[in-house]
N, C-alpha and C. Protein backbone atom coordinates (compact mmCIF):
# COMPACT_ATOMS: atom_id res chain seq x y z
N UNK A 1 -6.13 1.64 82.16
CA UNK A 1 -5.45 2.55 83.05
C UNK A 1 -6.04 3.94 82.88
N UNK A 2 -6.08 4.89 83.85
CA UNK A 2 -6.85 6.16 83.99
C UNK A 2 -5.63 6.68 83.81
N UNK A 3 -6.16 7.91 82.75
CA UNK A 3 -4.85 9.05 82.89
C UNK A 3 -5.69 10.31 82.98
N UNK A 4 -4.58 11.73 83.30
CA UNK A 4 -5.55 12.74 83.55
C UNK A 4 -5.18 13.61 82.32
N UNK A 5 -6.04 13.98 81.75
CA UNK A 5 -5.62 15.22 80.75
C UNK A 5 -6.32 16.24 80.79
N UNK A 6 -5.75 17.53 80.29
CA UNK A 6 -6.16 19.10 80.47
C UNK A 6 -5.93 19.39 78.90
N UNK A 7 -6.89 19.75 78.24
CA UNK A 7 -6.43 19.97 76.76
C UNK A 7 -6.90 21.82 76.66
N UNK A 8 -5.71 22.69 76.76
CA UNK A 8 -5.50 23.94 77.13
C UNK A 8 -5.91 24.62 75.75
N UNK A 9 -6.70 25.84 75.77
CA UNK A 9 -6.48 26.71 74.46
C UNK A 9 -7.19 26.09 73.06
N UNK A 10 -7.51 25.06 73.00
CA UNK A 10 -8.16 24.75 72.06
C UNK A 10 -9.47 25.31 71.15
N UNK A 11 -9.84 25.73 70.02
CA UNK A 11 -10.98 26.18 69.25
C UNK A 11 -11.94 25.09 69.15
N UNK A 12 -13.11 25.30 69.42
CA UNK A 12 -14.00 24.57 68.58
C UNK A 12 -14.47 23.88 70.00
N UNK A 13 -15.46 22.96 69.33
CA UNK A 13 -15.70 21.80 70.97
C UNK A 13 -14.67 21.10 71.45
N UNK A 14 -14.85 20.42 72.80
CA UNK A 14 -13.87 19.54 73.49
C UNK A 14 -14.49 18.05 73.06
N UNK A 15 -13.89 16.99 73.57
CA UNK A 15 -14.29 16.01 73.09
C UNK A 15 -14.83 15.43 74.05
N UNK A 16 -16.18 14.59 73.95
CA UNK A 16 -17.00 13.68 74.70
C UNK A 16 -16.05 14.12 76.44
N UNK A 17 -16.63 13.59 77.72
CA UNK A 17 -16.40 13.67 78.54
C UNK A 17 -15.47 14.64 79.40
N UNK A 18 -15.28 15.20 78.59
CA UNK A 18 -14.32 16.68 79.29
C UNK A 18 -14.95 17.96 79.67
N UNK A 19 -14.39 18.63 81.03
CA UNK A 19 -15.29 19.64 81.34
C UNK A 19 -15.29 20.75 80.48
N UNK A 20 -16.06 21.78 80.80
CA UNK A 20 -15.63 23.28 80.44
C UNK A 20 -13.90 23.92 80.51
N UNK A 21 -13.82 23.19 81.21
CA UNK A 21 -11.60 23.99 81.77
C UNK A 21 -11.01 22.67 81.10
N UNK A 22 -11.76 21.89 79.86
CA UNK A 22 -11.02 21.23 79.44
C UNK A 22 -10.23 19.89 80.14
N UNK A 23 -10.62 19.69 80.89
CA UNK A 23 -10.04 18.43 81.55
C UNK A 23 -11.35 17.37 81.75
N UNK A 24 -10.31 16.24 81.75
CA UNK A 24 -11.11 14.80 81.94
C UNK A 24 -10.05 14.03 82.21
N UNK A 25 -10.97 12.72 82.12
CA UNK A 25 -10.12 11.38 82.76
C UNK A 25 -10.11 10.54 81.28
N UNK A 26 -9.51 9.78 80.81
CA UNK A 26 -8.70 9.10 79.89
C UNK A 26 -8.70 7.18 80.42
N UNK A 27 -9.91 6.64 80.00
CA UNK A 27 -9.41 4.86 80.43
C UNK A 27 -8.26 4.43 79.15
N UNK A 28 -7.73 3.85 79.25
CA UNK A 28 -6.54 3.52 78.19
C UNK A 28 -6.48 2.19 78.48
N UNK A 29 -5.71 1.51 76.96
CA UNK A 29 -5.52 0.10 77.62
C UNK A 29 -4.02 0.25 78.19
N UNK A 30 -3.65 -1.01 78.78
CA UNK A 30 -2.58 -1.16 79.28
C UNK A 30 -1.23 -0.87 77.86
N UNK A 31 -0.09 -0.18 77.96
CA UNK A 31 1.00 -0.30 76.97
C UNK A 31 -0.05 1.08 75.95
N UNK A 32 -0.57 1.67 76.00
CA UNK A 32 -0.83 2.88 75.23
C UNK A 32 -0.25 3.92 74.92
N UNK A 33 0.21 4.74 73.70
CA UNK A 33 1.34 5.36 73.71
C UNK A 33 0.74 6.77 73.60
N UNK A 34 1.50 7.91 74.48
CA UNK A 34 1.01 9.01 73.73
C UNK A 34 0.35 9.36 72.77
N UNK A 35 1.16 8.92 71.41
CA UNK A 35 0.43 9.26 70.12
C UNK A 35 -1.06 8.53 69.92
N UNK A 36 -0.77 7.16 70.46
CA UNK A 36 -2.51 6.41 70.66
C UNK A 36 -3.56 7.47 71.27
N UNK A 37 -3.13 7.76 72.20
CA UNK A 37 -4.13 9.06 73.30
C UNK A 37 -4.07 10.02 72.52
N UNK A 38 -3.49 10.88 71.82
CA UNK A 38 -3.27 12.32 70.83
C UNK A 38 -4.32 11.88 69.50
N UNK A 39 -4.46 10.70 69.15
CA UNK A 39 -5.22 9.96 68.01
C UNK A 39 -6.54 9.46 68.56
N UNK A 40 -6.46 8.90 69.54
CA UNK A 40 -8.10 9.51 70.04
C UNK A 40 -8.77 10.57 70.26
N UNK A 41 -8.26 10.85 70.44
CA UNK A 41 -9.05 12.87 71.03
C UNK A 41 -9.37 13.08 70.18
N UNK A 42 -8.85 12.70 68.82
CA UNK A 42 -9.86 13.60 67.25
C UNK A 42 -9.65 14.77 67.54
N UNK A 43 -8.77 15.58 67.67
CA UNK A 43 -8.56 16.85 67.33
C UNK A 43 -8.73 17.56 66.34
N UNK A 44 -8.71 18.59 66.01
CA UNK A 44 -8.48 19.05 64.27
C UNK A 44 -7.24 18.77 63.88
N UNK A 45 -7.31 18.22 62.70
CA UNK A 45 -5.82 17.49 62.20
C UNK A 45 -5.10 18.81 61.48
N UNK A 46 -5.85 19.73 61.70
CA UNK A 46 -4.20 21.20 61.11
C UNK A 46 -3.92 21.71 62.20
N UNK A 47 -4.43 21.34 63.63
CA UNK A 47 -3.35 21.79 64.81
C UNK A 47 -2.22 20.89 64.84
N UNK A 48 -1.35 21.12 65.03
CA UNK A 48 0.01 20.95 65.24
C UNK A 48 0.09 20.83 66.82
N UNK A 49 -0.14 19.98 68.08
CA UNK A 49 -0.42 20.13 69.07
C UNK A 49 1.12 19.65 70.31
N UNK A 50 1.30 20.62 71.02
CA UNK A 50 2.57 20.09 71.97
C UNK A 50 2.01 19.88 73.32
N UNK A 51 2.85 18.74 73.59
CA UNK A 51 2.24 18.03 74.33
C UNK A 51 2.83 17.73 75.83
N UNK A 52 2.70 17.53 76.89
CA UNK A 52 3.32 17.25 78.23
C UNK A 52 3.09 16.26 78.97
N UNK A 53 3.79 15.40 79.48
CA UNK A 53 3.78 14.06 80.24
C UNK A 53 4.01 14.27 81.73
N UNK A 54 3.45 14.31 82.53
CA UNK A 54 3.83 14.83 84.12
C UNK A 54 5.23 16.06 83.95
N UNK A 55 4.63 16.92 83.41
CA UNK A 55 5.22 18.48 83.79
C UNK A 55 6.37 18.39 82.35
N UNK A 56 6.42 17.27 81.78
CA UNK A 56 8.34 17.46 80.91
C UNK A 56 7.46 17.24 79.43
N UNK A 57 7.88 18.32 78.64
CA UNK A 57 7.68 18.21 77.27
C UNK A 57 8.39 17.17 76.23
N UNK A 58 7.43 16.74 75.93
CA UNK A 58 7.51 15.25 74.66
C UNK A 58 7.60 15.63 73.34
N UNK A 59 8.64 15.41 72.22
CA UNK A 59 8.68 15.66 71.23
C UNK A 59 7.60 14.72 70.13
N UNK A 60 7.57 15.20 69.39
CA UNK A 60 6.46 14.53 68.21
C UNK A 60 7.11 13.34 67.74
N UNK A 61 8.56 13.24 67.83
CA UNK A 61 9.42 12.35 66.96
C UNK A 61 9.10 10.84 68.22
N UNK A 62 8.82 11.20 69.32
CA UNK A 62 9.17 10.17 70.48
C UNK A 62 7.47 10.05 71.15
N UNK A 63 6.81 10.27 70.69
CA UNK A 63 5.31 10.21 70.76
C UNK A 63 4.89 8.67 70.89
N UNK A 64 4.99 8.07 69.98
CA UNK A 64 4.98 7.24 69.72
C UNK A 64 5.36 5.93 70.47
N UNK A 65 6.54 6.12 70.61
CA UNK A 65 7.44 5.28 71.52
C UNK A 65 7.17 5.47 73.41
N UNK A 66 6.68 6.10 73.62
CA UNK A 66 6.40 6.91 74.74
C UNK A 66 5.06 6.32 75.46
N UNK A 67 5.17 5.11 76.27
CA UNK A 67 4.36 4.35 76.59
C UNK A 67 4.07 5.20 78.36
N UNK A 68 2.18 5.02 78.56
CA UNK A 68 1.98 6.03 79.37
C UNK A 68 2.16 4.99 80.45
N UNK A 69 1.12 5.41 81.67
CA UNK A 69 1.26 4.36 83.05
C UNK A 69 -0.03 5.07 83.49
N UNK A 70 -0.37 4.63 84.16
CA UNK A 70 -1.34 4.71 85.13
C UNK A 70 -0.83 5.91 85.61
N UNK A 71 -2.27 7.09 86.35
CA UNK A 71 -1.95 7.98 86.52
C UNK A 71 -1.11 9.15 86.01
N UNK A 72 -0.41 9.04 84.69
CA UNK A 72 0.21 10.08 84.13
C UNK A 72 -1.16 11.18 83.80
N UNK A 73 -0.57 12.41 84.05
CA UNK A 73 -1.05 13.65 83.86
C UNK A 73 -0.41 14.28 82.33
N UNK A 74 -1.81 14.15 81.44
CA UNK A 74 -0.63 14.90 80.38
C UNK A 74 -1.83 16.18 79.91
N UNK A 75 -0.50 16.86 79.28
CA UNK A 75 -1.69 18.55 78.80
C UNK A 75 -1.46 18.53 77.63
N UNK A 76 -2.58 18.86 76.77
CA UNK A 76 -2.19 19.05 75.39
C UNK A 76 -2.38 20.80 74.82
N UNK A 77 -1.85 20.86 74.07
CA UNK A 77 -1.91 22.78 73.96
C UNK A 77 -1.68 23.23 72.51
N UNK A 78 -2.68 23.89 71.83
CA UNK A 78 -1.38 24.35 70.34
C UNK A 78 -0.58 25.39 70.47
N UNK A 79 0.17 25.31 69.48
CA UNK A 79 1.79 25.51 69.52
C UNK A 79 1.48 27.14 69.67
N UNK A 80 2.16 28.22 70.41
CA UNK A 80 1.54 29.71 70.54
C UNK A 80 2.40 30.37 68.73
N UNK A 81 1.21 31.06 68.41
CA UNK A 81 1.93 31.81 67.52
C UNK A 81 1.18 33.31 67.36
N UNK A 82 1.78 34.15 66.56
CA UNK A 82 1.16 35.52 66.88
C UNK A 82 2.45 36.52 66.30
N UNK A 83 2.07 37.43 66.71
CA UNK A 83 3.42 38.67 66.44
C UNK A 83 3.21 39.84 66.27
């Protein structure tokens, strides 16, 4: 199944197949869960990353459980901090 992702704000390189503005397309198998897709990307494992499923924010606790579909749009972003 194709999904679309935008991985926003990130340091460092993007991963294999994603443009410059950070977006690409995602083949998945069928029954893939968020956290499966968040665990591919290989991110840096000390971002702490929040995440969005067609526009509604997903907690870390329900990641997991959170089986995608075809065509879901998700954004990934780290968490803003500053002050």
């Amino acid at each position: 199944m194709k999904i679309a992702v935008r991985l926003v704000s990130l340091d460092g390189s993007l991963p294999a197949g994603f443009n410059a503005s950070g977006e690409g397309t995602l083949d998945l198998t069928d029954g893939s869960s968020l956290a499966d897709m968040l665990s591919g990307l290989k991110l840096p494992p000390e971002g702490a990353y929040a995440a969005l499923v067609n526009g509604e924010t997903v907690a870390p606790e329900v990641r997991e459980g959170l089986a995608l579909q075809e065509n879901d749009e998700v954004v990934v972003f780290p968490p803003i901090s500053g002050g």
